[in-house]
C-alpha atoms as a PDB file:
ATOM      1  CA  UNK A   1      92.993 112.673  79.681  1.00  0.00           C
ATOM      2  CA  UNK A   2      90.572 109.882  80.464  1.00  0.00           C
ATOM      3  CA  UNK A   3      92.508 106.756  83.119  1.00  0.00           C
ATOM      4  CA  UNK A   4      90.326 104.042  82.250  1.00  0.00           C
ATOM      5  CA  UNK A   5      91.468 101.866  84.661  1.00  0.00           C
ATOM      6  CA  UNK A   6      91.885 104.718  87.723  1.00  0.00           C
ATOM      7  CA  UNK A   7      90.992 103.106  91.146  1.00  0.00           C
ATOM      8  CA  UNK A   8      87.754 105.837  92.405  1.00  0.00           C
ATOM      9  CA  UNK A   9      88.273 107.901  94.862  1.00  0.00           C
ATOM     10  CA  UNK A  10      85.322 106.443  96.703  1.00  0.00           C
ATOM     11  CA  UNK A  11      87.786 103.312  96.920  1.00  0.00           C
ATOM     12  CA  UNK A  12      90.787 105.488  97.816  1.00  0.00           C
ATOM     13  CA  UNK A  13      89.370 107.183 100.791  1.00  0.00           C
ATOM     14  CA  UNK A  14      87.619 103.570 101.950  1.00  0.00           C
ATOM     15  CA  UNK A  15      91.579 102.269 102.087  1.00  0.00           C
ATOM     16  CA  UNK A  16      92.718 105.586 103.502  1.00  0.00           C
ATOM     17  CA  UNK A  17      90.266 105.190 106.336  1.00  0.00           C
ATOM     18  CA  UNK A  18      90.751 101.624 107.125  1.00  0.00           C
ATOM     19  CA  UNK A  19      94.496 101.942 106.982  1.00  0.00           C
ATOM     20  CA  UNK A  20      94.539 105.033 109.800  1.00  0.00           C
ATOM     21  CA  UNK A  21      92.051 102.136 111.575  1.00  0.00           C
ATOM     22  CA  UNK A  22      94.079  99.430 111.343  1.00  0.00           C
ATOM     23  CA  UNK A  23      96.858 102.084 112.617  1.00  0.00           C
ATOM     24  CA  UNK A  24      95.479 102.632 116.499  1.00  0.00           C
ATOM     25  CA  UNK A  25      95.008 100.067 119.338  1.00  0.00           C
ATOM     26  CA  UNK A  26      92.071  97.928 118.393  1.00  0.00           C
ATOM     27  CA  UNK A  27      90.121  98.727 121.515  1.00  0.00           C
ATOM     28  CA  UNK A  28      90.186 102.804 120.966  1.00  0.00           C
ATOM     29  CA  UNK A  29      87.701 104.411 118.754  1.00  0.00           C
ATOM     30  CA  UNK A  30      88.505 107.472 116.612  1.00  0.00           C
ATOM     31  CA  UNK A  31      86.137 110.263 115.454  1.00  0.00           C
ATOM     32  CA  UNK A  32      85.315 110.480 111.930  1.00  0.00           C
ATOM     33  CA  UNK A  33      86.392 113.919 111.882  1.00  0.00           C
ATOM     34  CA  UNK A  34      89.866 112.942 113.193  1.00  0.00           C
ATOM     35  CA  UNK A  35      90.023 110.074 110.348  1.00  0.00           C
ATOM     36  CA  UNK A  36      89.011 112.823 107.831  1.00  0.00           C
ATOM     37  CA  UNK A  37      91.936 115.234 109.035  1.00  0.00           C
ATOM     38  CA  UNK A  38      94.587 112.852 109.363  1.00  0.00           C
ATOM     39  CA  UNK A  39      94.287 110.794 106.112  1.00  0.00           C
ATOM     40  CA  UNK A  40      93.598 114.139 103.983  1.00  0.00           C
ATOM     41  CA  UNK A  41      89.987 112.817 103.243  1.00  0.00           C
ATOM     42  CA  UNK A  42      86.738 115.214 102.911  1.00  0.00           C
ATOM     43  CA  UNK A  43      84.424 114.761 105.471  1.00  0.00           C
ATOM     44  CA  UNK A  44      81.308 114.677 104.141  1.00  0.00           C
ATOM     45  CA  UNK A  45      82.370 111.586 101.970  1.00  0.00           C
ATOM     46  CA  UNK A  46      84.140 109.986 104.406  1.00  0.00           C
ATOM     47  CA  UNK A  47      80.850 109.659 106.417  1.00  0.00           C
ATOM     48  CA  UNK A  48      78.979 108.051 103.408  1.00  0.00           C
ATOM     49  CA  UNK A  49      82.020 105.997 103.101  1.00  0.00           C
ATOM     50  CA  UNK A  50      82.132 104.913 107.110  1.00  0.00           C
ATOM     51  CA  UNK A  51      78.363 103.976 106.892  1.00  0.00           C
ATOM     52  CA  UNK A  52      78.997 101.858 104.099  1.00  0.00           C
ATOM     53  CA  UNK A  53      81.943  99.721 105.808  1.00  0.00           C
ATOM     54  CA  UNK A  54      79.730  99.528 109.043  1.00  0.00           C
ATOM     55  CA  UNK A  55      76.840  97.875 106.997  1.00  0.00           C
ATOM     56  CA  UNK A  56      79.294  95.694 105.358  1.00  0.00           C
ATOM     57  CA  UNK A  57      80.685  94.642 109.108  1.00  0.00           C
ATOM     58  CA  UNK A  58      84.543  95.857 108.139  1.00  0.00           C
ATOM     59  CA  UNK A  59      84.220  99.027 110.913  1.00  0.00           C
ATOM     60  CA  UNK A  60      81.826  99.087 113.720  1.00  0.00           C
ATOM     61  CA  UNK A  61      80.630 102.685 115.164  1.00  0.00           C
ATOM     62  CA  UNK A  62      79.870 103.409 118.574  1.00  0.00           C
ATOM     63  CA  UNK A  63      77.965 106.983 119.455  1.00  0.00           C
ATOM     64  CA  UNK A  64      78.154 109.017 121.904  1.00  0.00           C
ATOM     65  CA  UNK A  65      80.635 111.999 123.063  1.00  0.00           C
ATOM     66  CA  UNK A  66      83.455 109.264 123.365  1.00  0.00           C
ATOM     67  CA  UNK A  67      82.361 107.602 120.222  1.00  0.00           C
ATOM     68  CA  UNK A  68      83.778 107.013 116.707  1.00  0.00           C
ATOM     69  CA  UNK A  69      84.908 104.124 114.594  1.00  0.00           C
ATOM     70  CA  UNK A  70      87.152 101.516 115.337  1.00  0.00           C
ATOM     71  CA  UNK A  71      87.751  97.828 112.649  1.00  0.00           C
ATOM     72  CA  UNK A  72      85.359  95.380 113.359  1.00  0.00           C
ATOM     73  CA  UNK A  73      87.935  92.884 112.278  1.00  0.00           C
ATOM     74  CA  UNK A  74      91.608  92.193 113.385  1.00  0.00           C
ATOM     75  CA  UNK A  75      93.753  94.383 110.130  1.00  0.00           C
ATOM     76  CA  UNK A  76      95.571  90.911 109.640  1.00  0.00           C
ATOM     77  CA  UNK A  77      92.213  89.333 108.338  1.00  0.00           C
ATOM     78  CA  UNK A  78      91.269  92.237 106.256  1.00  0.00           C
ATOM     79  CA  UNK A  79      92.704  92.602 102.665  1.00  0.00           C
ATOM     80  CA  UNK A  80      92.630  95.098  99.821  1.00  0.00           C
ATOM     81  CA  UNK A  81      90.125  93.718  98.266  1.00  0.00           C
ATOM     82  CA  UNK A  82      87.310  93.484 101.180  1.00  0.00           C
ATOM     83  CA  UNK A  83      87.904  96.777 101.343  1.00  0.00           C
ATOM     84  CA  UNK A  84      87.129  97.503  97.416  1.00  0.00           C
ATOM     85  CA  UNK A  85      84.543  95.564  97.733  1.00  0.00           C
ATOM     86  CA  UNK A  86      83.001  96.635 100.488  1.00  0.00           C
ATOM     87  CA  UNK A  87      82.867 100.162  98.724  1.00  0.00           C
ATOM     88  CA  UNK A  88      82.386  99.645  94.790  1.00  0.00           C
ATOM     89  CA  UNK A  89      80.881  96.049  94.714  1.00  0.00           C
ATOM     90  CA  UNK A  90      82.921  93.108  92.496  1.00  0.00           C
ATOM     91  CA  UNK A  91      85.305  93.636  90.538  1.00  0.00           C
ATOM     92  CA  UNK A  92      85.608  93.675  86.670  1.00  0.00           C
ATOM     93  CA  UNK A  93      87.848  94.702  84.280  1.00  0.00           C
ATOM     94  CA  UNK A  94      85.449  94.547  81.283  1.00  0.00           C
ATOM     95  CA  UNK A  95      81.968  93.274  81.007  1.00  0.00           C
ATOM     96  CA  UNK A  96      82.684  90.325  80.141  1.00  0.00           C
ATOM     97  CA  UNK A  97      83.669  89.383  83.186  1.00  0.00           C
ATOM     98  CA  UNK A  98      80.845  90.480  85.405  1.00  0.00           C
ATOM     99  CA  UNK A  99      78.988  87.354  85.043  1.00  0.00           C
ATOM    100  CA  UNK A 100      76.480  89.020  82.944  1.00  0.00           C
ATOM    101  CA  UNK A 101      77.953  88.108  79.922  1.00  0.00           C
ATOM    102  CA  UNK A 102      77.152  91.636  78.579  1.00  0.00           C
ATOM    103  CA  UNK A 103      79.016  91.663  75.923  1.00  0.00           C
ATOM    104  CA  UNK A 104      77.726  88.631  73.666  1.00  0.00           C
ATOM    105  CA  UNK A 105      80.880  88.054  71.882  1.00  0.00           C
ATOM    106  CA  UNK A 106      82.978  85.539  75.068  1.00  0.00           C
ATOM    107  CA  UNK A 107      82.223  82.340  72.579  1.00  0.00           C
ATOM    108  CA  UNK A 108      84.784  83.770  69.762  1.00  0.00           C
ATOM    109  CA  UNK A 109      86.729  86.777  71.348  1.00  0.00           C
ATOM    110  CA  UNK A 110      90.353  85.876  71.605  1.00  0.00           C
ATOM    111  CA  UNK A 111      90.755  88.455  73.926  1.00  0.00           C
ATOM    112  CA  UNK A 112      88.679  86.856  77.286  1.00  0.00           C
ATOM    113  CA  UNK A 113      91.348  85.253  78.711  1.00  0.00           C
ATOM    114  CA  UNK A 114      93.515  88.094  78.642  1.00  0.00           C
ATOM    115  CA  UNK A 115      91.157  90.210  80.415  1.00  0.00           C
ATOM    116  CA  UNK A 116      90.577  87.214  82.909  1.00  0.00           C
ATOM    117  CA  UNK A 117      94.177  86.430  83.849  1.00  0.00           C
ATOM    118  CA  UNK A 118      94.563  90.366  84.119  1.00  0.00           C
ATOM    119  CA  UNK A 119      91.645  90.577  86.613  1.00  0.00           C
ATOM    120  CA  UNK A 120      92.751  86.679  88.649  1.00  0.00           C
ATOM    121  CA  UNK A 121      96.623  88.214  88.573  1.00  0.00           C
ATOM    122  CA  UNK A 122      94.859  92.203  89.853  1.00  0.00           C
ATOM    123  CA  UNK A 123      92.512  90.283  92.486  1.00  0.00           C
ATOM    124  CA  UNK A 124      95.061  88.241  93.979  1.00  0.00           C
ATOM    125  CA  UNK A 125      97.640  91.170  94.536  1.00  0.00           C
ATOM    126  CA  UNK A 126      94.481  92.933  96.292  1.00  0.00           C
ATOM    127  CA  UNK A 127      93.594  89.691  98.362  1.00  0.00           C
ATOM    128  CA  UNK A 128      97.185  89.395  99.743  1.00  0.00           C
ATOM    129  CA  UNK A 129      97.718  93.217 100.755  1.00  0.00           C
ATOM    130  CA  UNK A 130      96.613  92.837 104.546  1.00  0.00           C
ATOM    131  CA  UNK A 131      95.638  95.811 106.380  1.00  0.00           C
ATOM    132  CA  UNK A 132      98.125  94.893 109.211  1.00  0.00           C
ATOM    133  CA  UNK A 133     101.115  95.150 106.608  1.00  0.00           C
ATOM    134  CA  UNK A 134      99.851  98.640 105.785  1.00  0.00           C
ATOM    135  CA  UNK A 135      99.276 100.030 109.060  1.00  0.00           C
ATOM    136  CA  UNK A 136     101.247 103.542 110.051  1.00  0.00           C
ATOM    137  CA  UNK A 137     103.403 102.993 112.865  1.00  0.00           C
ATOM    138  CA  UNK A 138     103.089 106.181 115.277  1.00  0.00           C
ATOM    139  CA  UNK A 139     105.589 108.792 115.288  1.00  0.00           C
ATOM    140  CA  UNK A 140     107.978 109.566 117.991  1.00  0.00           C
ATOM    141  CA  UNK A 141     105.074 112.221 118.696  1.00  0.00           C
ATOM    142  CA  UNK A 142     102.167 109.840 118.689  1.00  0.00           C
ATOM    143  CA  UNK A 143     100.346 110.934 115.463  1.00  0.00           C
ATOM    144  CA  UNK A 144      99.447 108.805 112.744  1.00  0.00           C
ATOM    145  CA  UNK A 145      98.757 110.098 109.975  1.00  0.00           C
ATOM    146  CA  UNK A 146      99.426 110.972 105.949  1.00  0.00           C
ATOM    147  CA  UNK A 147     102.684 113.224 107.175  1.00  0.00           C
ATOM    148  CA  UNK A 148     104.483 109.520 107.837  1.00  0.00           C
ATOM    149  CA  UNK A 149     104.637 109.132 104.301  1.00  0.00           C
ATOM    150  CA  UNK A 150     107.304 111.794 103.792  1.00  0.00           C
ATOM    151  CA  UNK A 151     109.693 110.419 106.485  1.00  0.00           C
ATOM    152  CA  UNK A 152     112.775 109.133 105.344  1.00  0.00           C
ATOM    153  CA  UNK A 153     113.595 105.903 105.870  1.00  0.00           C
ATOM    154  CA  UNK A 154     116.773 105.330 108.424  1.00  0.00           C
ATOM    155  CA  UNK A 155     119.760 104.094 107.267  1.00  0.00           C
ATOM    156  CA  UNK A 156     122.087 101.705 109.368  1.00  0.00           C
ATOM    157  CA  UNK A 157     125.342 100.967 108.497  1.00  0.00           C
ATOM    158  CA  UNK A 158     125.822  97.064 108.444  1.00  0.00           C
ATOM    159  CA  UNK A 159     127.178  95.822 111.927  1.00  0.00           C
ATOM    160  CA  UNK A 160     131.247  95.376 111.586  1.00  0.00           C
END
């Protein structure tokens, strides 16, 4: 079954990665390996991935025994969609709203502004979701990682 409108995985594991970022103190630096484990993501294409957000300035790397990736920006400042970006280039929901104008027919198709409030309503969810509102808060053992997903919520009974 083909999902025509599937985020990639290239995208998935670029919001995986800056997520677990966004997650640790802003001055530490993690190893890519470490990323990989944590947020379930393989390693060689995590790497491509990484190198990609460094040349786009959203992580910075620093070498070294001690070294490893860290945001280049504060998470608060960083949304969904630099991310996506960053990765997969613009985005558009059909051709005809790349800005190429591919498909010839814009002048008389009744469906353009369909597609275009789909992509303006799409683009603006992904602008507002902030990597700080996304960030894993550590567990009671320090780890942050995919396993805080499965955690339970806890439930407090209102105050009497």
């Amino acid at each position: 079954m083909q999902h025509v409108l599937r985020i990639s995985r290239k995208i998935d594991y670029g919001l995986r990665a800056m997520i677990y970022l966004a997650s640790i103190p802003q001055e530490a630096v993690v190893p890519f390996r470490e990323i990989a484990r944590q947020m379930d993501v393989p390693e060689d294409f995590l790497a491509k991935i990484l190198k990609t957000l460094v040349d786009q300035g959203l992580v910075r790397s620093t070498r070294g025994p001690h070294g490893g990736y860290a945001l280049a920006r504060p998470p608060s400042s960083v949304s969904f969609l630099d991310v996506i970006e960053a990765v997969e280039g613009p985005v558009a929901l059909n051709v005809c709203l790349d800005g190429e104008d591919a498909c010839g027919h814009s002048t008389s198709c009744t469906m353009v502004s369909v597609w275009r409030l789909g992509q303006e309503r799409m683009l603006d969810v992904y602008r507002q979701a902030r990597l700080s509102d996304l960030a894993f808060k550590p567990a009671d053992d320090g780890q942050i990682g995919l396993v805080q997903l499965n955690v339970q919520p806890v439930v407090r009974p209102p105050p009497v």
